[in-house]
C-alpha atoms as a PDB file:
ATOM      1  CA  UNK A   1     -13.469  23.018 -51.245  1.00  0.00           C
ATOM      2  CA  UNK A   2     -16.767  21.174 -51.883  1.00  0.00           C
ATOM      3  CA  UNK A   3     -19.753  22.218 -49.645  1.00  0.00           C
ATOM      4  CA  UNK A   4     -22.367  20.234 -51.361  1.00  0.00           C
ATOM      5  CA  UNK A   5     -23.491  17.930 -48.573  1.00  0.00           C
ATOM      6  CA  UNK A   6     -24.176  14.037 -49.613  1.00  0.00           C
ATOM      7  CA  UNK A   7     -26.687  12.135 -47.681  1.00  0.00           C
ATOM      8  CA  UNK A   8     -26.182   8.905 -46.015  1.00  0.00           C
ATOM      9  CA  UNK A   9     -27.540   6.129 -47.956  1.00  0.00           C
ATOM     10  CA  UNK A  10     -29.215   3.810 -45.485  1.00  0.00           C
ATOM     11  CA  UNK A  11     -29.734   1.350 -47.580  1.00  0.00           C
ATOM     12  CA  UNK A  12     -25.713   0.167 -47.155  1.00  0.00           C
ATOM     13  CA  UNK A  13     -26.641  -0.529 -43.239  1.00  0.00           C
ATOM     14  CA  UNK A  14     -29.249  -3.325 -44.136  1.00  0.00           C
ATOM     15  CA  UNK A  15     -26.074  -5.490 -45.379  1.00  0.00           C
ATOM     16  CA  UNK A  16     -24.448  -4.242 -41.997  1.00  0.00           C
ATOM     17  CA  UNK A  17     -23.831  -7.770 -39.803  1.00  0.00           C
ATOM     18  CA  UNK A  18     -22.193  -7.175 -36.508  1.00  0.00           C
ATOM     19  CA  UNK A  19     -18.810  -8.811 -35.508  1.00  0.00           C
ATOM     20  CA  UNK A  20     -18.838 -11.413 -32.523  1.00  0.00           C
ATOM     21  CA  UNK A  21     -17.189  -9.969 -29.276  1.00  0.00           C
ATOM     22  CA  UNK A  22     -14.262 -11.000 -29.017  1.00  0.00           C
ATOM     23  CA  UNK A  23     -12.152  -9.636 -25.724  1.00  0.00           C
ATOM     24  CA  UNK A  24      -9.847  -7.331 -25.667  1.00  0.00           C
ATOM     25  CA  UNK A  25      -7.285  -9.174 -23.413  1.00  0.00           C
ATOM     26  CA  UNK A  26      -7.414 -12.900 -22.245  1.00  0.00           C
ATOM     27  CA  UNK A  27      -8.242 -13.401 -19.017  1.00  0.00           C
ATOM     28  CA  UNK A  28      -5.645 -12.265 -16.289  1.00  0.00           C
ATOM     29  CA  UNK A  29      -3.690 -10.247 -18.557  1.00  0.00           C
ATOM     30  CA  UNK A  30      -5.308  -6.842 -17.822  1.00  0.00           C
ATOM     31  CA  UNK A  31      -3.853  -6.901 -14.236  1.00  0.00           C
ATOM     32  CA  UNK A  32      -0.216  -7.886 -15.477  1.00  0.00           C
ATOM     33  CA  UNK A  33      -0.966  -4.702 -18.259  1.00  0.00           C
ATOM     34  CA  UNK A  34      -2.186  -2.586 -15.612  1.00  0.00           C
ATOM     35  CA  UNK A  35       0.844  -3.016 -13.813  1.00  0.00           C
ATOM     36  CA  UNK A  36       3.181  -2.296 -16.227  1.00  0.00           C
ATOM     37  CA  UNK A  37       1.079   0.789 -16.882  1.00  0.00           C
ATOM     38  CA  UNK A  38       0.899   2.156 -13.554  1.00  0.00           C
ATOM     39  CA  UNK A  39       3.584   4.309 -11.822  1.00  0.00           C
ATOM     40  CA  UNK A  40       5.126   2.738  -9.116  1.00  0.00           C
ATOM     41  CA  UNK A  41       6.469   6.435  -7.404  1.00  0.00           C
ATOM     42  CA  UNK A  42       2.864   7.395  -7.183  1.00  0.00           C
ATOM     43  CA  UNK A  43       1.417   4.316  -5.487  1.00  0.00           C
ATOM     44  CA  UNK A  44       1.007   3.607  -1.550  1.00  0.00           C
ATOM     45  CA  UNK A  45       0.784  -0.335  -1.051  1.00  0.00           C
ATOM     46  CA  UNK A  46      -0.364   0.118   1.894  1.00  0.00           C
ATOM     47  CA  UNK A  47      -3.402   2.346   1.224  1.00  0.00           C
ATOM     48  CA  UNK A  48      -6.753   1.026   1.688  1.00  0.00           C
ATOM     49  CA  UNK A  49     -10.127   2.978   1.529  1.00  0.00           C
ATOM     50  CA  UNK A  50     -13.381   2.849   3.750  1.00  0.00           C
ATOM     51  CA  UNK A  51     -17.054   4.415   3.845  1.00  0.00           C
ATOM     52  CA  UNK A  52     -18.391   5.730   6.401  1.00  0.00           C
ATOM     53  CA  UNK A  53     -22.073   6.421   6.742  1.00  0.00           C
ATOM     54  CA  UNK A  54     -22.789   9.338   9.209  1.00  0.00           C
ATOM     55  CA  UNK A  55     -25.059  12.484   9.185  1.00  0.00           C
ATOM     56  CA  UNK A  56     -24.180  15.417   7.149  1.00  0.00           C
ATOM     57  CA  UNK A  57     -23.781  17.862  10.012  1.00  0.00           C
ATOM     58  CA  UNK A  58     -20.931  15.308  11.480  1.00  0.00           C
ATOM     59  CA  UNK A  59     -19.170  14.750   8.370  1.00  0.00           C
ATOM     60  CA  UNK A  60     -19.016  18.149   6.964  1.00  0.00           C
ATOM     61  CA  UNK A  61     -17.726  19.366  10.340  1.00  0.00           C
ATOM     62  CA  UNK A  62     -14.837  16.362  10.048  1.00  0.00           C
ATOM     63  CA  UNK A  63     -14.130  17.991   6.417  1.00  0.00           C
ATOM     64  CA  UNK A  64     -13.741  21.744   7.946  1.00  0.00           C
ATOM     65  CA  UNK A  65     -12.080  20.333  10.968  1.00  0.00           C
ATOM     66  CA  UNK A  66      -9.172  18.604   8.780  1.00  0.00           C
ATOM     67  CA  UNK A  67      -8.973  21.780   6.611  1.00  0.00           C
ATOM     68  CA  UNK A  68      -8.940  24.620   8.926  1.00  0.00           C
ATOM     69  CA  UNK A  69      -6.008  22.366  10.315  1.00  0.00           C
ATOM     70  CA  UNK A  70      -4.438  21.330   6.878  1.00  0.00           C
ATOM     71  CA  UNK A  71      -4.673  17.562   6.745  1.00  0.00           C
ATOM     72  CA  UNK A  72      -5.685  15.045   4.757  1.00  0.00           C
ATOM     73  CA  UNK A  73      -8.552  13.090   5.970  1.00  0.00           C
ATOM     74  CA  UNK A  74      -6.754   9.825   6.361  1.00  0.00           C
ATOM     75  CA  UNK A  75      -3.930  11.528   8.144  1.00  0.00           C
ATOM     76  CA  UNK A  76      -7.052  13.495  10.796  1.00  0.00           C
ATOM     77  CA  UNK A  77      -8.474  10.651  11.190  1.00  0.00           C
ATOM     78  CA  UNK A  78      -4.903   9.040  12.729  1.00  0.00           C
ATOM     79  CA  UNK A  79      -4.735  12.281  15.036  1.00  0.00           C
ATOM     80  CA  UNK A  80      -8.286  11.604  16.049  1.00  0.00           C
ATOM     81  CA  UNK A  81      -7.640   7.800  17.157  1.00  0.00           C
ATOM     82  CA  UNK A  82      -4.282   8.839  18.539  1.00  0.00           C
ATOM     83  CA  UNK A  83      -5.952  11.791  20.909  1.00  0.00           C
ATOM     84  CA  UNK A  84      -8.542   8.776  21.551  1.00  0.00           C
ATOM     85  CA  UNK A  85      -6.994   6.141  22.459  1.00  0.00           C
ATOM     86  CA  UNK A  86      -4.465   8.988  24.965  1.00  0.00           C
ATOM     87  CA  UNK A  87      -7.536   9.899  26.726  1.00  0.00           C
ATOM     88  CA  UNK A  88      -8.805   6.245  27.205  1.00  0.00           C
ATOM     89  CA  UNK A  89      -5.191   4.199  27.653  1.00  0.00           C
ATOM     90  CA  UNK A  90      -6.312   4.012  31.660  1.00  0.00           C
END
């Protein structure tokens, strides 16, 4: 095994030219290859995400809340707006 080191001879990366971009996929075709890619048994159409802004103190306390009771936050939040709407269906 050879342990001489060689140095890099810079003088090769003055002749270096870049290549033009050219894109990976044509337009559209990254959304047909994603879903071919994606696994179908792991996916919930009919998920959808939100943000909400609120202080700390309120959402940590949502966060304990839905663990001390063993939820997931999307499924808390439906026990939430189901006790709501109970107490306010006069």
């Amino acid at each position: 095994m050879n342990t001489e080191r060689k140095s890099l001879n810079l003088g090769e990366l003055e002749e270096f030219s870049p290549r033009t971009k050219v894109p990976l996929h044509p337009k559209g075709s990254s959304k047909a290859v994603d879903n071919l890619a994606a696994f179908p048994s792991r996916e919930r159409l009919d998920d959808a995400q939100i943000n909400i802004k609120a202080p700390n103190a309120i959402i940590s306390h949502f966060r304990q809340l839905a663990r001390k009771e063993r939820y997931r936050h999307g499924e808390f939040l439906e026990v939430l707006m189901n006790a709501y709407e109970g107490k306010h269906s006069d």
